[in-house]
Protein backbone atom coordinates (compact mmCIF):
# COMPACT_ATOMS: atom_id res chain seq x y z
CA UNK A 1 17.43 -44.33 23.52
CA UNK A 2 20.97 -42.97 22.47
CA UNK A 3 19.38 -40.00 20.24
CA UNK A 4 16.87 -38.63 22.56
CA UNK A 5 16.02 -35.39 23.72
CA UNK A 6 13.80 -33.41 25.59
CA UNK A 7 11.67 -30.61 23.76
CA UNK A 8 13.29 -30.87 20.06
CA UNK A 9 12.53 -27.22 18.43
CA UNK A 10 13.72 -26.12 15.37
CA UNK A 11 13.68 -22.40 14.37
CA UNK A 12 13.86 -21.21 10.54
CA UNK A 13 15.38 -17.95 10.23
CA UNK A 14 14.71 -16.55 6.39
CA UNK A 15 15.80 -12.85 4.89
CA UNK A 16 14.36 -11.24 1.96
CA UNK A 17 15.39 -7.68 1.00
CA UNK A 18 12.69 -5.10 1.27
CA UNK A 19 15.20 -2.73 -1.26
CA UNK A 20 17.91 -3.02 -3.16
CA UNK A 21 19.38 -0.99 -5.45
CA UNK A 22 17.61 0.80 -7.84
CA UNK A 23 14.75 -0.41 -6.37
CA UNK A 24 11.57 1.60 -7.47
CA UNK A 25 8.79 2.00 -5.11
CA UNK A 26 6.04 -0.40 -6.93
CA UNK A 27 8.49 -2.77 -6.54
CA UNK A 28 9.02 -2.15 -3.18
CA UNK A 29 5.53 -2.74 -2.52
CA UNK A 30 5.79 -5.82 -4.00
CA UNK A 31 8.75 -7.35 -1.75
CA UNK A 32 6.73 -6.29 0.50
CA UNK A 33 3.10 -7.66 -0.25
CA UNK A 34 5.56 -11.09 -0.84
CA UNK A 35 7.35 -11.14 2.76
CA UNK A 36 3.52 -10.44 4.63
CA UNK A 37 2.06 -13.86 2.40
CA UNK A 38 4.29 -15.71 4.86
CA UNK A 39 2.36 -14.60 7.74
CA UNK A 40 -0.99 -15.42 8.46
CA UNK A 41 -3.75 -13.34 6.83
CA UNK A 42 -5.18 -11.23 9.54
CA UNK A 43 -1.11 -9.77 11.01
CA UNK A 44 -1.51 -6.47 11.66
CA UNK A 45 1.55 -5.22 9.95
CA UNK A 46 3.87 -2.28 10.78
CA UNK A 47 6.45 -1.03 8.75
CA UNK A 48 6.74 2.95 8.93
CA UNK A 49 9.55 4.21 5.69
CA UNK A 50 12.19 4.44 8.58
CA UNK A 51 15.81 3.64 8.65
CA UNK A 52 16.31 1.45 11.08
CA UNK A 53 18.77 -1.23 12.62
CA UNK A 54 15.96 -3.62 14.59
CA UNK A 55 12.21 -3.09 14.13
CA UNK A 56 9.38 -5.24 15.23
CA UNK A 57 6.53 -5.10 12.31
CA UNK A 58 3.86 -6.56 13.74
CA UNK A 59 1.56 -6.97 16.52
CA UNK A 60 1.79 -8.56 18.51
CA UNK A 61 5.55 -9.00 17.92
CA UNK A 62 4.94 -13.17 18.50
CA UNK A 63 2.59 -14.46 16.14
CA UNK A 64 1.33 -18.09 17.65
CA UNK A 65 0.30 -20.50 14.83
CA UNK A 66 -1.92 -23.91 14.87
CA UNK A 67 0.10 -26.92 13.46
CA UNK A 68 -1.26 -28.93 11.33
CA UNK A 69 0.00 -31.45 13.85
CA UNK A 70 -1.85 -30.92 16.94
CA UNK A 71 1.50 -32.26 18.98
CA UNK A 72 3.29 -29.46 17.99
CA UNK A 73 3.11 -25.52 18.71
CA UNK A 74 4.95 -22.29 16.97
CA UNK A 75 5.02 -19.06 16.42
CA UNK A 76 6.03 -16.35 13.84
CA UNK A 77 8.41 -13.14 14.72
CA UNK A 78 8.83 -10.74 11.91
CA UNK A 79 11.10 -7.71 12.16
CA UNK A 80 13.35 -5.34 9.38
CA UNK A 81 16.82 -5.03 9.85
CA UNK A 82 17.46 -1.92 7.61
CA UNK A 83 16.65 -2.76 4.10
CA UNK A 84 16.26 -6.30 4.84
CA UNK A 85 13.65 -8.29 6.23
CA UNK A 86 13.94 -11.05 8.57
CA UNK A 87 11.25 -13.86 9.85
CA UNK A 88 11.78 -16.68 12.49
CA UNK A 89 9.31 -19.37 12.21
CA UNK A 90 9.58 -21.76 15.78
CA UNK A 91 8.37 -24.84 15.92
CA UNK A 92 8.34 -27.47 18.84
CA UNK A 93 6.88 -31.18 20.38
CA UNK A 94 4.59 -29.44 22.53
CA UNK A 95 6.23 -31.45 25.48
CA UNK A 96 8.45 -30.33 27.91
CA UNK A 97 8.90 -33.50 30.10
CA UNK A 98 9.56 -36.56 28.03
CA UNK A 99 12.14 -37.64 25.72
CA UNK A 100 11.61 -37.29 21.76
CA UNK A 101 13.53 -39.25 19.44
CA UNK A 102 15.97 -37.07 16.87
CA UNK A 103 14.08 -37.55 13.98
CA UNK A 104 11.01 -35.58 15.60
CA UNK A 105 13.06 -32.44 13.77
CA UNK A 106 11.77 -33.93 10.41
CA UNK A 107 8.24 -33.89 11.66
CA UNK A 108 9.10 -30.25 12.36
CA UNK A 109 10.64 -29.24 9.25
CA UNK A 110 7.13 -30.88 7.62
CA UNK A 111 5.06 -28.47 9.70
CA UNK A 112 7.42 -25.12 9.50
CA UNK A 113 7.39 -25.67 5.27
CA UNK A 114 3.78 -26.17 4.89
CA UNK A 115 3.54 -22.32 6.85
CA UNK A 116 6.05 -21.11 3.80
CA UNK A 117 4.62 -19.33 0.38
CA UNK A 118 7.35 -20.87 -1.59
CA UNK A 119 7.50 -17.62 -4.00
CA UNK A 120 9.29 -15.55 -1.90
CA UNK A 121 12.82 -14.44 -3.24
CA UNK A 122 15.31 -15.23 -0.27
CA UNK A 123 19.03 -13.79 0.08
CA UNK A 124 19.28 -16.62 2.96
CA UNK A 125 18.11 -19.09 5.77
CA UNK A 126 19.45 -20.43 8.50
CA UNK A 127 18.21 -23.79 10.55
CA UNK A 128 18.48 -23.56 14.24
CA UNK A 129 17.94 -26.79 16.16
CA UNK A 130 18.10 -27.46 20.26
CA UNK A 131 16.88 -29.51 22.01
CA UNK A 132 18.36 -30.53 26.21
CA UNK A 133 19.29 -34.35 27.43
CA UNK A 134 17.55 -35.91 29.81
CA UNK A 135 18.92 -35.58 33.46
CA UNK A 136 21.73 -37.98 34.21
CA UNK A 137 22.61 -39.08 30.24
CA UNK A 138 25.89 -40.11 29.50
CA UNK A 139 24.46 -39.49 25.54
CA UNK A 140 27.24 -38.02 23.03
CA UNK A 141 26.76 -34.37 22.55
CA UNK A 142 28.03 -34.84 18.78
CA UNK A 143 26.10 -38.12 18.04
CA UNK A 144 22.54 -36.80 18.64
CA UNK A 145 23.45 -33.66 17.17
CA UNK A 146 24.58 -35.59 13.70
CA UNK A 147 21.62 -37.63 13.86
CA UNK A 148 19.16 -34.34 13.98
CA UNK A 149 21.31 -32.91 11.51
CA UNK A 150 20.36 -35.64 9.82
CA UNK A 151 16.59 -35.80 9.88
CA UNK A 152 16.43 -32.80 8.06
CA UNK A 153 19.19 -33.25 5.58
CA UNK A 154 19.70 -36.38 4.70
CA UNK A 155 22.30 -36.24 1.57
CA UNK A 156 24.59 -33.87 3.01
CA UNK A 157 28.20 -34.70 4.75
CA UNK A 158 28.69 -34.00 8.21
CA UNK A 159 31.32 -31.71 8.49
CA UNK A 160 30.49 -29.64 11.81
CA UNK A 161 32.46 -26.66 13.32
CA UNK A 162 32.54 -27.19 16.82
CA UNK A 163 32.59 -24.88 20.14
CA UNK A 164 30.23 -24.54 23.62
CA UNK A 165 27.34 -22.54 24.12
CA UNK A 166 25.63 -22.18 27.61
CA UNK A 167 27.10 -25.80 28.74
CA UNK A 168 26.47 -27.11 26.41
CA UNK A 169 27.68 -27.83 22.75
CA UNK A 170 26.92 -26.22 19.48
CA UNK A 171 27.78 -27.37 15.66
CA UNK A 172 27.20 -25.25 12.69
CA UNK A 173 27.16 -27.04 9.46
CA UNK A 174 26.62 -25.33 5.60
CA UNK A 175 29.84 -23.09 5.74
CA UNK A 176 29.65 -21.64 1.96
CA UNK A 177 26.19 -20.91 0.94
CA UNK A 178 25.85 -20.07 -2.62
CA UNK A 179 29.55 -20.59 -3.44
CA UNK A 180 29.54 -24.03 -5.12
CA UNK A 181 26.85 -23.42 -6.67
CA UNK A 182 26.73 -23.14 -10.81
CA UNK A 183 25.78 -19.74 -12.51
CA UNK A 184 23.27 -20.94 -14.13
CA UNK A 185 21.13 -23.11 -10.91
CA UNK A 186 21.41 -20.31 -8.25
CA UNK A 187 18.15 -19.99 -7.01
CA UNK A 188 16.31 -17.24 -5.14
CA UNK A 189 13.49 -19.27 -3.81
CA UNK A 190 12.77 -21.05 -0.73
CA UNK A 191 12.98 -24.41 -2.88
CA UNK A 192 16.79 -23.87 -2.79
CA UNK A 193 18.77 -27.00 -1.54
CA UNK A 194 21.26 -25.05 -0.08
CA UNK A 195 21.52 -24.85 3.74
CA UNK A 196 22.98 -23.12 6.78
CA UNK A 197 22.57 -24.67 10.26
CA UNK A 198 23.42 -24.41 13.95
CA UNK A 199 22.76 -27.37 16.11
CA UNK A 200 22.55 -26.53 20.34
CA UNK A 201 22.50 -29.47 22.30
CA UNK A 202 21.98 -28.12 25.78
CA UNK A 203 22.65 -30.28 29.24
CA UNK A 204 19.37 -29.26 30.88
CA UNK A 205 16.14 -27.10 30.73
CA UNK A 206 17.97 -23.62 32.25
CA UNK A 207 20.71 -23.72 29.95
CA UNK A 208 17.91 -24.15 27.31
CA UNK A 209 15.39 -21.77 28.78
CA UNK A 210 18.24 -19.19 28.83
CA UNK A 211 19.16 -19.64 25.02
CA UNK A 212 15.65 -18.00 23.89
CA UNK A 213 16.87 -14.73 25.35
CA UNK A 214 19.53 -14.94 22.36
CA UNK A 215 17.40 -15.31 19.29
CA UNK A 216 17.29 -11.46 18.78
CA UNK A 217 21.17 -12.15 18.26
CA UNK A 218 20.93 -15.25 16.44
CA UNK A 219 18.77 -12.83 13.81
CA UNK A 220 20.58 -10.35 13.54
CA UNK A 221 23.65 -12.49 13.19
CA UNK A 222 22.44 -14.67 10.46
CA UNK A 223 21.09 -11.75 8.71
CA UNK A 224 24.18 -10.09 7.99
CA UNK A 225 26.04 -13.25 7.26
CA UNK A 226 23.40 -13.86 4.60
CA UNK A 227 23.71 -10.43 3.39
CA UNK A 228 27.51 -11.46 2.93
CA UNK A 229 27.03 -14.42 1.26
CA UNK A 230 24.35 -12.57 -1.02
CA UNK A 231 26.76 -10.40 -1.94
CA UNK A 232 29.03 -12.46 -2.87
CA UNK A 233 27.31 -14.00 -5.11
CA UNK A 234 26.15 -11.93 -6.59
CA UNK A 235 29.67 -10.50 -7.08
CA UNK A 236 30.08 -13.30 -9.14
CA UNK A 237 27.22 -12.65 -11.47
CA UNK A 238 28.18 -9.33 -12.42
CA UNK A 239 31.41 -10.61 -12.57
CA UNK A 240 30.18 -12.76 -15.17
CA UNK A 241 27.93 -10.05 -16.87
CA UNK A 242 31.03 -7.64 -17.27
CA UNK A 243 33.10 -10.58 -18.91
CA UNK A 244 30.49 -10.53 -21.30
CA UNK A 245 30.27 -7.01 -22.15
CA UNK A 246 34.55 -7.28 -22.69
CA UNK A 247 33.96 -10.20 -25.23
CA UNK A 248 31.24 -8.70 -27.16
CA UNK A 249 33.22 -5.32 -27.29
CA UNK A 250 35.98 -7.35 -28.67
CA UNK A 251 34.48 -8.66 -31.11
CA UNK A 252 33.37 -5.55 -32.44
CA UNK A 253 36.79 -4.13 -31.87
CA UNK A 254 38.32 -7.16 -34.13
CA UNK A 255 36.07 -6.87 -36.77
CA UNK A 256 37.33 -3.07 -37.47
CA UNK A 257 40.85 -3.50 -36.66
CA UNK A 258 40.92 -6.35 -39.67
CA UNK A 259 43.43 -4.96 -42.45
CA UNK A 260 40.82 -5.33 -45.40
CA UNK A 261 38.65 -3.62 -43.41
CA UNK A 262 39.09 0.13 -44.36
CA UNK A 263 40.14 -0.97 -47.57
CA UNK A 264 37.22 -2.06 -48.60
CA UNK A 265 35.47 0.96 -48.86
CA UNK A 266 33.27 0.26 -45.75
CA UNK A 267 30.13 2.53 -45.36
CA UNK A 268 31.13 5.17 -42.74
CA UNK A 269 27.24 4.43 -41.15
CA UNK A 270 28.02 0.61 -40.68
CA UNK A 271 31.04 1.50 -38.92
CA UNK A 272 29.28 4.36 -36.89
CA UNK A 273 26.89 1.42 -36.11
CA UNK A 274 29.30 -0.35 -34.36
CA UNK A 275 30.48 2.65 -32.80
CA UNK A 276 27.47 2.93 -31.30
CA UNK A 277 27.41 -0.50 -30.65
CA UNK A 278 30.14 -0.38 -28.70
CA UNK A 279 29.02 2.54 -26.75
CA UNK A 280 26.15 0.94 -25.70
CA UNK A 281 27.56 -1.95 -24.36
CA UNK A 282 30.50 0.08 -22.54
CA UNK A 283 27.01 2.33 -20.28
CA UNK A 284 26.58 -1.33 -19.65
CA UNK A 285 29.82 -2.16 -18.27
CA UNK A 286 30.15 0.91 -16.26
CA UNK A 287 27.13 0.16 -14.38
CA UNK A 288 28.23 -3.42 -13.46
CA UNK A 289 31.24 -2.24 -12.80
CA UNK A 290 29.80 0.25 -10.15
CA UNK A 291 27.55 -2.62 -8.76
CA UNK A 292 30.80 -5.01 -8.13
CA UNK A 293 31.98 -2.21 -5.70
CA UNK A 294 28.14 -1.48 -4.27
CA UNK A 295 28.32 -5.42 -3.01
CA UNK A 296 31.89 -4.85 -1.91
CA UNK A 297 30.28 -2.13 0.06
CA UNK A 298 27.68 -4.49 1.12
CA UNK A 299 30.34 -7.22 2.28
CA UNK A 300 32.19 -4.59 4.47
CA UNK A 301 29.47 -3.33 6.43
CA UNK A 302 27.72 -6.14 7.14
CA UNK A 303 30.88 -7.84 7.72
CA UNK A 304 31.70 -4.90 10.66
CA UNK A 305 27.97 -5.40 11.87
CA UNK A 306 28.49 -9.71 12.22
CA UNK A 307 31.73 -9.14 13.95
CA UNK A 308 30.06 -6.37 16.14
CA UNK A 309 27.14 -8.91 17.18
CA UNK A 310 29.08 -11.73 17.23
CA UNK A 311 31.53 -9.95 20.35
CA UNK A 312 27.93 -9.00 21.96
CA UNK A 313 26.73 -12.08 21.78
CA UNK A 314 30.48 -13.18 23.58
CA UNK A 315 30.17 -11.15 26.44
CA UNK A 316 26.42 -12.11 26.88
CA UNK A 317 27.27 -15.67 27.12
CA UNK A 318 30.34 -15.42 29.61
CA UNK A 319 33.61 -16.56 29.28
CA UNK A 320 32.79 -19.95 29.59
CA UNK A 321 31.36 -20.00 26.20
CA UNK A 322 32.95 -20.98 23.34
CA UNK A 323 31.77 -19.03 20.07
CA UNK A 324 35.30 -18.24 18.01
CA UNK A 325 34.02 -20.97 15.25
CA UNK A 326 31.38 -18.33 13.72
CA UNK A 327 34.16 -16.35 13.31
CA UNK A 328 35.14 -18.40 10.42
CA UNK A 329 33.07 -17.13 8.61
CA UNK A 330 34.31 -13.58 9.21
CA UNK A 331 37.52 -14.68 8.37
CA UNK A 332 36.39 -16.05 5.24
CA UNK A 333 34.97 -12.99 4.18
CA UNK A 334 37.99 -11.07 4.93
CA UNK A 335 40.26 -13.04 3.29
CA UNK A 336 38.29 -14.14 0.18
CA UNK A 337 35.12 -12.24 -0.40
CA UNK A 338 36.94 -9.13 -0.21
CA UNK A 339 40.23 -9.39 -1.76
CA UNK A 340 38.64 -11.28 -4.73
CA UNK A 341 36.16 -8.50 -5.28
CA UNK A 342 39.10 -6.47 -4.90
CA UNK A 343 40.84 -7.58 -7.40
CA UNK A 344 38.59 -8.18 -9.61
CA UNK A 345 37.50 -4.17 -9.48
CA UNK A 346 41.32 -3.71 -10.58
CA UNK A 347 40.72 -5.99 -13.60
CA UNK A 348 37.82 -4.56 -14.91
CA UNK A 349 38.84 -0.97 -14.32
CA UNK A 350 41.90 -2.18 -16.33
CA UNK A 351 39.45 -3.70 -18.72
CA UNK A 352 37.20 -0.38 -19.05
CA UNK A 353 40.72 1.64 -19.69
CA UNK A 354 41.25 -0.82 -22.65
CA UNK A 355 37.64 -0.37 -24.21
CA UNK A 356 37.68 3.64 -23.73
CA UNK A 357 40.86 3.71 -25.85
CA UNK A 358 38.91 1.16 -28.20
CA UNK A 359 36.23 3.33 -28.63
CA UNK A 360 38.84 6.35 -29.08
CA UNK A 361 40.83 4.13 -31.79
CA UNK A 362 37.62 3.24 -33.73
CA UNK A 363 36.06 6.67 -33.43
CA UNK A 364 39.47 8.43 -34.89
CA UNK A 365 39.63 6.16 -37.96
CA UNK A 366 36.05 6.93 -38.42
CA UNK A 367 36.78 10.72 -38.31
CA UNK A 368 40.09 10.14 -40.85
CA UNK A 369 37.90 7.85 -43.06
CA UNK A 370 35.30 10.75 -43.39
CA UNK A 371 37.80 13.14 -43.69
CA UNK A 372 39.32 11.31 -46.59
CA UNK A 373 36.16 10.98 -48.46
CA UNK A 374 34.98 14.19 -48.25
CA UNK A 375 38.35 15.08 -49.30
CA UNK A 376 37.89 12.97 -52.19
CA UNK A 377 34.32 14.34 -53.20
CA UNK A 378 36.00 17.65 -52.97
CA UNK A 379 38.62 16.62 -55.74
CA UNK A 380 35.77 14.89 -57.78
CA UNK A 381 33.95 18.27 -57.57
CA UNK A 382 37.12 20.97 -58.48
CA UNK A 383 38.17 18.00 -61.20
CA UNK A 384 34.38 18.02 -62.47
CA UNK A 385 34.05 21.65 -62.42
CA UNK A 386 37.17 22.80 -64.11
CA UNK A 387 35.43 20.30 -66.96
CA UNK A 388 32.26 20.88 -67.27
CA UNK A 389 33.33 25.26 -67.72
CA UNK A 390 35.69 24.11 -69.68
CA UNK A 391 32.96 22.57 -72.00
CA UNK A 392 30.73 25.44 -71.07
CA UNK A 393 33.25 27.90 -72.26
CA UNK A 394 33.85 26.10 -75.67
CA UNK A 395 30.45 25.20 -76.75
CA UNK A 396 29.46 28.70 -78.09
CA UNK A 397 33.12 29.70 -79.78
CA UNK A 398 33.00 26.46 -81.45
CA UNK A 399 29.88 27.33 -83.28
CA UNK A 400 31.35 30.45 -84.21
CA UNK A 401 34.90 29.14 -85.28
CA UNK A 402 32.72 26.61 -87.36
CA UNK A 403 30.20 28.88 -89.22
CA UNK A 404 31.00 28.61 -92.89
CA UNK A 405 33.37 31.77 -92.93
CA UNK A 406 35.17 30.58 -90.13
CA UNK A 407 35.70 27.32 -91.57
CA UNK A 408 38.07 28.85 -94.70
CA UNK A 409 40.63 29.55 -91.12
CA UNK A 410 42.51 26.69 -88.80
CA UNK A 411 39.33 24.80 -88.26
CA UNK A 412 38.45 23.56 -91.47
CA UNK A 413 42.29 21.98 -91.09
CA UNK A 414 39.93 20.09 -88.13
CA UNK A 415 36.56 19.23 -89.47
CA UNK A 416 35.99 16.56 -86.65
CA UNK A 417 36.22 19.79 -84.46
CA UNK A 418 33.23 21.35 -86.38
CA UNK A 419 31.76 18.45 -87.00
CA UNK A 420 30.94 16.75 -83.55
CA UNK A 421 31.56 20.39 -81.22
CA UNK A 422 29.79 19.14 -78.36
CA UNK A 423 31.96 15.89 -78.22
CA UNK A 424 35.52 17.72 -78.94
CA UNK A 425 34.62 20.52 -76.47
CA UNK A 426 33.70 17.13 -73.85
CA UNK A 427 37.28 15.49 -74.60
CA UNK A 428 38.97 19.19 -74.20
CA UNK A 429 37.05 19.22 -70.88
CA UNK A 430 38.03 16.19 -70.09
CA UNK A 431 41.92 16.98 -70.56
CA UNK A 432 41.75 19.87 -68.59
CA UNK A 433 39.89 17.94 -65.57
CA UNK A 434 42.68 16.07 -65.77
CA UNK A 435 45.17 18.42 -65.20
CA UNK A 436 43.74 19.89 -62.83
CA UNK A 437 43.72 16.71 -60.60
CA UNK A 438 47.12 15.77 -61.23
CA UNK A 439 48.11 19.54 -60.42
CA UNK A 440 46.11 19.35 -57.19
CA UNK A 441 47.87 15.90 -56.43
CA UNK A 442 51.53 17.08 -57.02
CA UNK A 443 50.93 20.62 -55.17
CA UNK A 444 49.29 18.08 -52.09
C-alpha cells in the first residue's frame, strides 16, 4: 500500500512545571502528587530539592506499560528539567517486520490517552511520530507523513516545515501553540486541542534504530520551546490584567478630576476611599508589571538553552542532516516574543508613571481640600468665639445698666435693651462676629 510503514511509534512528550513563581511549598507538593498520577501506581519516584538541568526521577528510568491493546507495547520516561517536569509516553505495533498502514498512529494515540490523568495542568506537548519504509519503496516521504499526520489530527491543515534527519525526512507541523488562541479558551489541561508535532519518516531500520539515541534531545528541546510558548502566553494575560488595572484607575481618576466635583462639598473620607482605591489597584499593577519582565526572563533563557540543544543536536546528526527549520521557531521568538514583551514593558512603565502622578494629583487636592476646611472651622471658631464673649461680657452689665436706678440714664432711652438683655446682648454678639470675619478676610 502507498501509506505503509514498518514499526509506526508515536511518542507524547508533555511538561508541567514543578514551580513557578511564588510558588509555596504545599503547592509544590501538589504539582507534584499531579505529575506522579500519570505514572503507574507502584513508580518508585525520585526527586531530591536539587537544581538541576537533566534528572532521571524514577527507577528504573524506563517504565514498560501493558496496552490495553495486546498488539502494542510502551513505556514511560520521566525526568525534571529544572523547575519543569517532563514525561515521554512511547507507544508502538509491537512488530518490527511487516508493514502497518498510517492510520495504526490513531490506534496509538487511543492507547497513549487512556495512560493520561487528564487533570494535569500542562505548559506543553509535543507529538513525535516515525515510523521506516519498507526496503525497496518508491513511497513519497511527504505523502505518508501527511496521511499519519492525519490519523491523529484530522481537522487541522497541513502546513509542514520541511528538512532531513538521519536519511531520511522530517516535518514539524503546529508552529504557534497558544497564540491564536482567545483569552478567555486557553486551557491548561491535557484536553487542549492545540498541538505540536514532528513527523520522521526514516528509509530503513538503522536510520530508525539510531534516532532513539536522540530522544534525550528531542526532550529537552521541546521542553524549552514549550517553556517559550508558555511564556508567551502568558505574557499576554498579564498583559491583559495590567490593561485592566489602567482602566479601572481611570475611572477613578475621572470621577475626581470632574469640575463639580470639589465643588460639591465632597466628604474628604469618600475621596480618601478612592485614594485608597487607587492604591490598591496600582500594588496590583506593579506586580504584573514585574511578572511581564519575569516571562521575558523566561523567554530569553530558554530561548539560549533551545538554540544551545538545537546546535548539539546538529553536530550529533552530521552534516548531512538538515535541522535549520526548528530554528524557526527561535527566530520567532527573537523577533516577536521578545520585542513585543519589550515593548509592551515600555508601555506600561509609561502607564505606571501616569498613575503615580495620578495618585500624587488626587492625594494633593485631598491635602488642599482638608486644609481648606479646617481653615474654615478655624474661622467658624474665632467668628463664634469673638460672639459668644461678646454675649458673655454683656449679659451681667446689662442687668446692671437695667436695674431701676440705672434705667433713669441712656438705657431707659432703649427699653428693648432692658427689656429682652439676653437677645440684644445675642444681636451685639452677633455684629461683632461679624466683624471679626470680615476683618480676618480683608487682613487674608
Amino acid at each position: 500500500m502507498m501509506s505503509d510503514l514498518i514499526y509506526p511509534t508515536l511518542d507524547l512528550f508533555l511538561y508541567a512545571l514543578k514551580t513557578s513563581l511564588n510558588t509555596t511549598d504545599a503547592e509544590t507538593q501538589k504539582k507534584q502528587a499531579a505529575f506522579l498520577e500519570q505514572l503507574p501506581s507502584n513508580t518508585k519516584f525520585y526527586d531530591p530539592d536539587i537544581e538541576t538541568e537533566y534528572l532521571e526521577i524514577t527507577h528504573p528510568p524506563q517504565i514498560n506499560f501493558v496496552a490495553h491493546n495486546k498488539t502494542l507495547e510502551g513505556y514511560y520516561y520521566a525526568v525534571r528539567l529544572n523547575d519543569t517536569y517532563g514525561l515521554q509516553i512511547d507507544c508502538s505495533i509491537n512488530n518490527q517486520t511487516e508493514t502497518q498502514p498510517a492510520n495504526s498512529f490513531a490506534i496509538l494515540k487511543t492507547e497513549i490517552e487512556q495512560k493520561l490523568n487528564k487533570e494535569l495542568a500542562i505548559i506543553g506537548k509535543t507529538w513525535l511520530l516515525s515510523g521506516w519504509l519498507p526496503e525497496n519503496s518508491s513511497q513519497n516521504h511527504e505523502d505518508i507523513a501527511k496521511k499519519c499526520y492525519y490519523a491523529l489530527f484530522k481537522d487541522t491543515p497541513w502546513q509542514p516545515d520541511k528538512g532531513t534527519f538521519l536519511d531520511g525526512k522530517v516535518f514539524e507541523v503546529g508552529r504557534s501553540q497558544y497564540i491564536n488562541q482567545s483569552l478567555k479558551n486557553v486551557s491548561t489541561s491535557l484536553n487542549s486541542n492545540e498541538h505540536h508535532a514532528i513527523i520522521t519518516i526514516y528509509n530503513n531500520r538503522e536510520s530508525a534504530e539510531k534516532a532513539a539515541e536522540f530522544y534525550k534531545d528531542w526532550m529537552g528541546l521541546f521542553c524549552y520551546r514549550s517553556k517559550i510558548s508558555w511564556a508567551y502566553w502568558q505574557s499576554r494575560l498579564v498583559k491583559d490584567s495590567l490593561l485592566n488595572h489602567y482602566k479601572k484607575i481611570e475611572e477613578n481618576r475621572k470621577i475626581t478630576n470632574q469640575s463639580n466635583y470639589w465643588q460639591e462639598n465632597q466628604k474628604i473620607t469618600t475621596s480618601r476611599q478612592i485614594l485608597n482605591n487607587i492604591d490598591r489597584i496600582l500594588q496590583q499593577y506593579t506586580i504584573d508589571l514585574l511578572n511581564l519582565s519575569f516571562q521575558k526572563q523566561i523567554i530569553e533563557i530558554n530561548l539560549s538553552n533551545y538554540q544551545l540543544r538545537l546546535a548539539l543536536m546538529k553536530e550529533k546528526a552530521g552534516q548531512n542532516n538538515q535541522l535549520d527549520f526548528l530554528e524557526k521557531f527561535s527566530e520567532l521568538a527573537n523577533k516577536k516574543y521578545l520585542p513585543q514583551i519589550t515593548k509592551d514593558i515600555e508601555n506600561m512603565q509609561l502607564g505606571l508613571q501616569l498613575l503615580e502622578d495620578t495618585i500624587n494629583a488626587t492625594r494633593s487636592r485631598i491635602e488642599v481640600e482638608k486644609s481648606e476646611r479646617e481653615r474654615n472651622f478655624q474661622e467658624l471658631v474665632a467668628v463664634a468665639g469673638a460672639g459668644i464673649a461678646t454675649v458673655s461680657l454683656l449679659q451681667s452689665p446689662a442687668k446692671d445698666f437695667c436695674s431701676k436706678e440705672s434705667r433713669k440714664d441712656i438705657f431707659e432711652k432703649i427699653p428693648y435693651f432692658c427689656d429682652y438683655p439676653f437677645s440684644s446682648s445675642l444681636m451685639v454678639g452677633i455684629i461683632v462676629g461679624f466683624m471679626v470675619w470680615w476683618l480676618r478676610k480683608r487682613w487674608r
